[in-house]
Each structure stands twice: as structure tokens, then as C-alpha cells.
Protein backbone atom coordinates (compact mmCIF):
# COMPACT_ATOMS: atom_id res chain seq x y z
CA UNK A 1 -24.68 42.37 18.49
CA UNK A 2 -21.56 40.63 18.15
CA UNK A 3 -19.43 40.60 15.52
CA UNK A 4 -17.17 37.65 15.82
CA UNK A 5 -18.35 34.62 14.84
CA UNK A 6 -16.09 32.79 17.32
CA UNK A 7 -17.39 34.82 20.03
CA UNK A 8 -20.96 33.86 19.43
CA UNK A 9 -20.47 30.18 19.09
CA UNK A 10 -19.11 30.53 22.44
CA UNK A 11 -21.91 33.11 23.81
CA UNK A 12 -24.77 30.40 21.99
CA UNK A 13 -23.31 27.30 23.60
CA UNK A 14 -23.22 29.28 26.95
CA UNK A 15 -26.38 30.61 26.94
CA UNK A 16 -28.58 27.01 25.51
CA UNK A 17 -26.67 25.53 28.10
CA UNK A 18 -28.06 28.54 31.09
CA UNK A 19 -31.43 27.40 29.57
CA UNK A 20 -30.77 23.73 30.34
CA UNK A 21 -29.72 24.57 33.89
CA UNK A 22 -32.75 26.64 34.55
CA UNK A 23 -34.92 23.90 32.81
CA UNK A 24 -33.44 21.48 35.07
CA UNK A 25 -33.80 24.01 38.20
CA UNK A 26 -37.38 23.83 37.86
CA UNK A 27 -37.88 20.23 37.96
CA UNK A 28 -35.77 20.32 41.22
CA UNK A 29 -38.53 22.73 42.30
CA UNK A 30 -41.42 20.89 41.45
CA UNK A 31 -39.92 17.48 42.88
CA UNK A 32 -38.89 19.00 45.68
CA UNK A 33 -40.79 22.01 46.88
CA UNK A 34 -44.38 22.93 47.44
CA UNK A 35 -46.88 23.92 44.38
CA UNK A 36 -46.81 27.31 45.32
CA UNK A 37 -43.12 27.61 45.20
CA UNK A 38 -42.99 25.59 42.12
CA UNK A 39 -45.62 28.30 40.37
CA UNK A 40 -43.78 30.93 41.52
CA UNK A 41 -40.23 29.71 40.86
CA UNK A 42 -41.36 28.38 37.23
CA UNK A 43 -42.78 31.89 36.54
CA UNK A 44 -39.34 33.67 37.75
CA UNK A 45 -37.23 31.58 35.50
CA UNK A 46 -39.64 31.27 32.61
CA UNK A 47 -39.03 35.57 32.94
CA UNK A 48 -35.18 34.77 32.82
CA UNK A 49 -35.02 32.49 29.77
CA UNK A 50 -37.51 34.72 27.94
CA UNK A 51 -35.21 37.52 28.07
CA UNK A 52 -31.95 35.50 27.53
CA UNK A 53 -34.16 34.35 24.35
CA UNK A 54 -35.71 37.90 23.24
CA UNK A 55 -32.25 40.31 24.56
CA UNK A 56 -29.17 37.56 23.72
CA UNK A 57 -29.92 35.29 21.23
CA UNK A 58 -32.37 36.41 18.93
CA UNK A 59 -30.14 39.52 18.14
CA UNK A 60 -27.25 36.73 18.35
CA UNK A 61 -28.96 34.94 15.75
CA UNK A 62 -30.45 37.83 13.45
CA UNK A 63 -26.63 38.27 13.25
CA UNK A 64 -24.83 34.67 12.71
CA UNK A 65 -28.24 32.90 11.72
CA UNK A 66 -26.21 29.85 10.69
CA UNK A 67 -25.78 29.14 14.25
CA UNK A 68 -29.22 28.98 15.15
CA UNK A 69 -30.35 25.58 16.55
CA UNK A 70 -33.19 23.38 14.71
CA UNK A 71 -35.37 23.69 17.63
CA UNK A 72 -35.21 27.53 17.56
CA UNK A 73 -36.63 28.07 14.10
């Protein structure tokens, strides 16, 4: 994955803060939209952060594990 430890600060602080903005998105959705949307939309993003979790920062982390938040071990 990467190598430079300044690089993946950056790349971790980027991507926790995609996974607030999604997390956020789907609130918007379920305020604002019908349930069937909502289901759908949650499902779609859930797919999203699952892979930024599994494909980005797990390898991120198997590599710079000192950067690894609390709430992700």
C-alpha cells in the first residue's frame, strides 16, 4: 500500500472523513426521502464505505497500524 507515512495520514484523514459524509448522506435520505429510497440509498453507500474500509484502509492500516483509529480496532 503506501509507503509514506505522511501520505497515509493524509489518505486516513481523507477517507474517515468520506465515511462521515456518506454517514451524514444517509440521514439526509432518511429525513428527507421515502423508505424505499432510504433502503436503497443506505444499502448503496453501506457498499461504498465497505470497500473504502476492506480496499483503502485496512491495507492502509496493515501498513502504518499506528494510525489506526480506536474505533477501528
Amino acid at each position: 500500500m503506501i509507503e509514506s507515512k505522511e501520505v497515509a495520514t493524509k489518505i486516513s484523514e481523507l477517507m474517515l472523513n468520506i465515511g462521515k459524509e456518506l454517514n451524514e448522506s444517509v440521514f439526509l435520505v432518511q429525513e428527507q426521502c421515502s423508505e424505499s429510497e432510504f433502503f436503497i440509498y443506505r444499502r448503496q453507500v453501506g457498499i461504498i464505505m465497505g470497500n473504502i474500509l476492506l480496499d483503502v484502509l485496512n491495507p492502509l492500516y496493515e501498513k502504518h497500524a499506528d494510525l489506526k483509529p480506536r474505533e477501528l480496532k
